[in-house]
Protein backbone atom coordinates (compact mmCIF):
# COMPACT_ATOMS: atom_id res chain seq x y z
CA UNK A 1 -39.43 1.27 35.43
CA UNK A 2 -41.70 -1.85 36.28
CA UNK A 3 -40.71 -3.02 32.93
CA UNK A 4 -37.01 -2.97 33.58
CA UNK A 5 -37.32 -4.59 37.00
CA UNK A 6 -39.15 -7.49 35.34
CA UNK A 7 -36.70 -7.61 32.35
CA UNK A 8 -34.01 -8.00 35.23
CA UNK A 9 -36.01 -10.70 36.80
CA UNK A 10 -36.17 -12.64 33.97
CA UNK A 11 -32.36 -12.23 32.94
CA UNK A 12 -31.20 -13.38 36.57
CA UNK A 13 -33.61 -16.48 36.72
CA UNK A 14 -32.24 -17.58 33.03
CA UNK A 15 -28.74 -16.92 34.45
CA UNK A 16 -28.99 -18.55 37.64
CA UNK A 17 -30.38 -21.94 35.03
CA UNK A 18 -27.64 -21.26 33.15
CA UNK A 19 -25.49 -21.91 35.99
CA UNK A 20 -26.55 -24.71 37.72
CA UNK A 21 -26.83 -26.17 33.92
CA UNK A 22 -22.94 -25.48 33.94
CA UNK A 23 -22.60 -27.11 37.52
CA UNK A 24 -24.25 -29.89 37.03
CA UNK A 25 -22.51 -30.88 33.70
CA UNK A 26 -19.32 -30.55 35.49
CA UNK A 27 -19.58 -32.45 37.85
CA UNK A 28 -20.37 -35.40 35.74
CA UNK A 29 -16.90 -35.74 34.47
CA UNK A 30 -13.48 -35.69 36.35
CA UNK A 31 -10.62 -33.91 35.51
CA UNK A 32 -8.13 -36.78 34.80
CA UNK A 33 -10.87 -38.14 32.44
CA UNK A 34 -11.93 -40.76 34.83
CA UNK A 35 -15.48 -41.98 35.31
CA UNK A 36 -15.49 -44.76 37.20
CA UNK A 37 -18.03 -46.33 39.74
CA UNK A 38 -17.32 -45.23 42.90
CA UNK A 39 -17.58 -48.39 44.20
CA UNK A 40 -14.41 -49.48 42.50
CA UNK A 41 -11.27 -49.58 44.58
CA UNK A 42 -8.74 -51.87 42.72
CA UNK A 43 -7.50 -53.12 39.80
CA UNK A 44 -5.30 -56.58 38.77
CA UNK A 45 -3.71 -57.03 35.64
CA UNK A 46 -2.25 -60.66 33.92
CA UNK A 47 1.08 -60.45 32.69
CA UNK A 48 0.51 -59.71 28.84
CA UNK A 49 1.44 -61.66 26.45
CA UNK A 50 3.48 -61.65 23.24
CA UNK A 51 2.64 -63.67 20.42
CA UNK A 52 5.64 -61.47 18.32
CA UNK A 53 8.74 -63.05 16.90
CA UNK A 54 10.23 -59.26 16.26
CA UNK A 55 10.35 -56.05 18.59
CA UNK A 56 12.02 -55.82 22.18
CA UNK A 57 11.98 -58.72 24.04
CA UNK A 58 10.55 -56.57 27.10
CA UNK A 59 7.54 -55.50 24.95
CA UNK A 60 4.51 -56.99 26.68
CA UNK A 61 6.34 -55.67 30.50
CA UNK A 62 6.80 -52.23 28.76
CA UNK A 63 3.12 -52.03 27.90
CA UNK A 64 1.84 -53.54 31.20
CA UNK A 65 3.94 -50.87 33.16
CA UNK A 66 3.38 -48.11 31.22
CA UNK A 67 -0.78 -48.99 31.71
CA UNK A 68 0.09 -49.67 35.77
CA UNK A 69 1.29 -45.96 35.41
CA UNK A 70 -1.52 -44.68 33.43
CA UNK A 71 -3.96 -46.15 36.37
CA UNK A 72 -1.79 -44.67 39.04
CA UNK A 73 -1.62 -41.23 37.70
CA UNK A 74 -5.01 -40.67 36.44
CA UNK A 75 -7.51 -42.81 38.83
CA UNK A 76 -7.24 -43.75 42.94
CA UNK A 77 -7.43 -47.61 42.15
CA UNK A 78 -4.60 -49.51 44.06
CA UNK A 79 -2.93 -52.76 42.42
CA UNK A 80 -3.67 -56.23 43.71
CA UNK A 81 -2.73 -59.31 42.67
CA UNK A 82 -5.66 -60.66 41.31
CA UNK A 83 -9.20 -60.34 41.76
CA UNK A 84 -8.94 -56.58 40.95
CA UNK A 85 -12.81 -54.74 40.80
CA UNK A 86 -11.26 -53.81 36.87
CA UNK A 87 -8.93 -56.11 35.45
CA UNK A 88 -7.14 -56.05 31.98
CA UNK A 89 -5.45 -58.75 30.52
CA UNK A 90 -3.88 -58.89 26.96
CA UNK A 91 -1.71 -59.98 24.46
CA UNK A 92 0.88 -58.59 21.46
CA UNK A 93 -0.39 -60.18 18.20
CA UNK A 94 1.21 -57.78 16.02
CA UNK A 95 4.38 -55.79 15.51
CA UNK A 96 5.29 -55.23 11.93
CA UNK A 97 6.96 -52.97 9.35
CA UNK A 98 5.70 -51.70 6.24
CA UNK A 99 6.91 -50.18 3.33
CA UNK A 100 4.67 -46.59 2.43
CA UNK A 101 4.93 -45.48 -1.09
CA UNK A 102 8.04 -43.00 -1.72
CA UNK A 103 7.22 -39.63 -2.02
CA UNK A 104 9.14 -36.44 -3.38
CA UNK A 105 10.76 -33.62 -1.93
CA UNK A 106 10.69 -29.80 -3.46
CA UNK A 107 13.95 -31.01 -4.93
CA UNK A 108 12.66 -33.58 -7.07
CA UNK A 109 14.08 -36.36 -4.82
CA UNK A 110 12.09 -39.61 -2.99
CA UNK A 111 12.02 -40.85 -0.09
CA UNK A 112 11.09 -43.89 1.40
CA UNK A 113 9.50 -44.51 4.54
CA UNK A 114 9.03 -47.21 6.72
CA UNK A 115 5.36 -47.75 8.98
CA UNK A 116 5.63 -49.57 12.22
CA UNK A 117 2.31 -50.75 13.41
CA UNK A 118 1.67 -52.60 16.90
CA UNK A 119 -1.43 -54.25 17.73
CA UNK A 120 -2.43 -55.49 21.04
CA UNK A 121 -5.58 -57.58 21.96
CA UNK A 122 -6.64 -56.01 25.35
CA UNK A 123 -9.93 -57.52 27.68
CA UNK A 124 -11.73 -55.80 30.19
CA UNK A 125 -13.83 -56.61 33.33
CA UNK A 126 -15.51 -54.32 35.73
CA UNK A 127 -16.78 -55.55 38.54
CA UNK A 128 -19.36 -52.94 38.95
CA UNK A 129 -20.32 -51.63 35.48
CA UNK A 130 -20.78 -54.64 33.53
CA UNK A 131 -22.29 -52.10 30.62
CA UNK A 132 -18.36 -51.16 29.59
CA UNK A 133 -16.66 -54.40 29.55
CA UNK A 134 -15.18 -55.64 26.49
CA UNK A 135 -13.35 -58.54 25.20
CA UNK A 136 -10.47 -59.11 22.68
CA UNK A 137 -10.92 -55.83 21.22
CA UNK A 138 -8.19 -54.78 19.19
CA UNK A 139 -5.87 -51.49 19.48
CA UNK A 140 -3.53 -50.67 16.74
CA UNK A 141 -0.90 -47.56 16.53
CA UNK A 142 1.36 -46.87 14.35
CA UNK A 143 4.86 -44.69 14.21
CA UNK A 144 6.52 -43.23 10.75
CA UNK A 145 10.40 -43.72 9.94
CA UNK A 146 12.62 -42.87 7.11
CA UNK A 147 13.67 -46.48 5.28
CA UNK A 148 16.79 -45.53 5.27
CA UNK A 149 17.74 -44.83 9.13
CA UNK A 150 18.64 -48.15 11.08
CA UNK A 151 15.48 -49.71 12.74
CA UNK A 152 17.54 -50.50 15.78
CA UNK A 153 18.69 -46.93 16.11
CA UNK A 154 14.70 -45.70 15.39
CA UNK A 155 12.89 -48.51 16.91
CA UNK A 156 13.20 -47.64 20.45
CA UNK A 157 11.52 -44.08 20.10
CA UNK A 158 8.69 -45.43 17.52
CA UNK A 159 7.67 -48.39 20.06
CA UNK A 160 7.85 -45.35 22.60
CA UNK A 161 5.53 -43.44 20.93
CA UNK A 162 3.36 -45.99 19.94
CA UNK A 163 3.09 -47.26 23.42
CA UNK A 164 2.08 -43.87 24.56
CA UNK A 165 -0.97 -43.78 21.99
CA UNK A 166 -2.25 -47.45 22.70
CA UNK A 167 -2.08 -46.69 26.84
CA UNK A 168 -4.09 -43.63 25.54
CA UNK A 169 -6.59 -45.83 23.56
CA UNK A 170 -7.02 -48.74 26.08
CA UNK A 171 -7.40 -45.82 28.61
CA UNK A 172 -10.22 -44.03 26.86
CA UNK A 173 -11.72 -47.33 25.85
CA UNK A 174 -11.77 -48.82 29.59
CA UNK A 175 -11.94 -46.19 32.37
CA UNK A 176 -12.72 -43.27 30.59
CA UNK A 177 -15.59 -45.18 28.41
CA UNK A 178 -14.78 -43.02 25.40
């Protein structure tokens, strides 16, 4: 009997580690994948640039808005004009096309597709954790198409989707330090 009541003893003190373990770890991360400094309240953004000839002319606004959005949604920063405690600022240098080598279907037939790729040079400043700050760094996505669909028909659902992913990466990169 004293054996069992000490065998209990130990079980409940290695459980009740186990949970604080578990608490603690939790509480290091946020749900919306945020981990900020507290101390940071806002955020500013320069208009980004596009040094593109092709794509929508709107690019660099669609990217900037769809990052506003991202901030909105998944932190409690507020937009200022300038002077943000994070800012981003960035620019377009790529948006391309590129052939991928045919392949064949069970029927003996090829296809070609078509690789659009978007790369955007984004810089980041935070005023209060200097340690995650980068500049210039690069973030390229890329979207699938079949060569022989109309790229103004597909092109506004690929630059959708790769939009999506590079908020995601700039995201993870910045705020989330991922």
């Amino acid at each position: 009997m004293n054996i069992t009541l000490n065998k209990n003893k130990h079980i409940n003190f290695l459980l009740s580690i186990l949970a604080g373990l578990i608490l603690q770890s939790c509480l290091m991360y946020t749900f919306s994948g945020s981990s900020l400094s507290k101390e940071a309240k806002t955020f500013s953004m320069q208009p980004f640039q596009s040094r593109v000839a092709l794509g929508p002319a709107n690019l660099s606004e669609q990217l900037a808005e769809k990052l506003r959005m991202e901030l909105a949604q998944k932190t409690k920063l507020k937009e200022v004009f300038s002077n943000g405690d994070i800012q981003f600022e960035g620019i377009i240098t790529e948006f391309k096309y590129t052939p991928i080598t045919p392949r064949s279907d069970d029927r003996g037939a090829t296809t070609s597709r078509e690789q659009l790729s978007i790369t955007v040079q984004v810089s980041y400043s935070n005023a209060y954790d200097k340690d995650f700050e980068f500049s210039k760094k690069q973030f390229t996505q890329t979207a699938d198409k079949d060569a022989s669909t109309s790229r103004d028909t597909e092109e506004p659902g690929l630059v959708e989707d790769i939009l999506k992913k590079l908020i995601k990466d700039i995201f993870n990169a910045s705020i989330a330090n991922w």
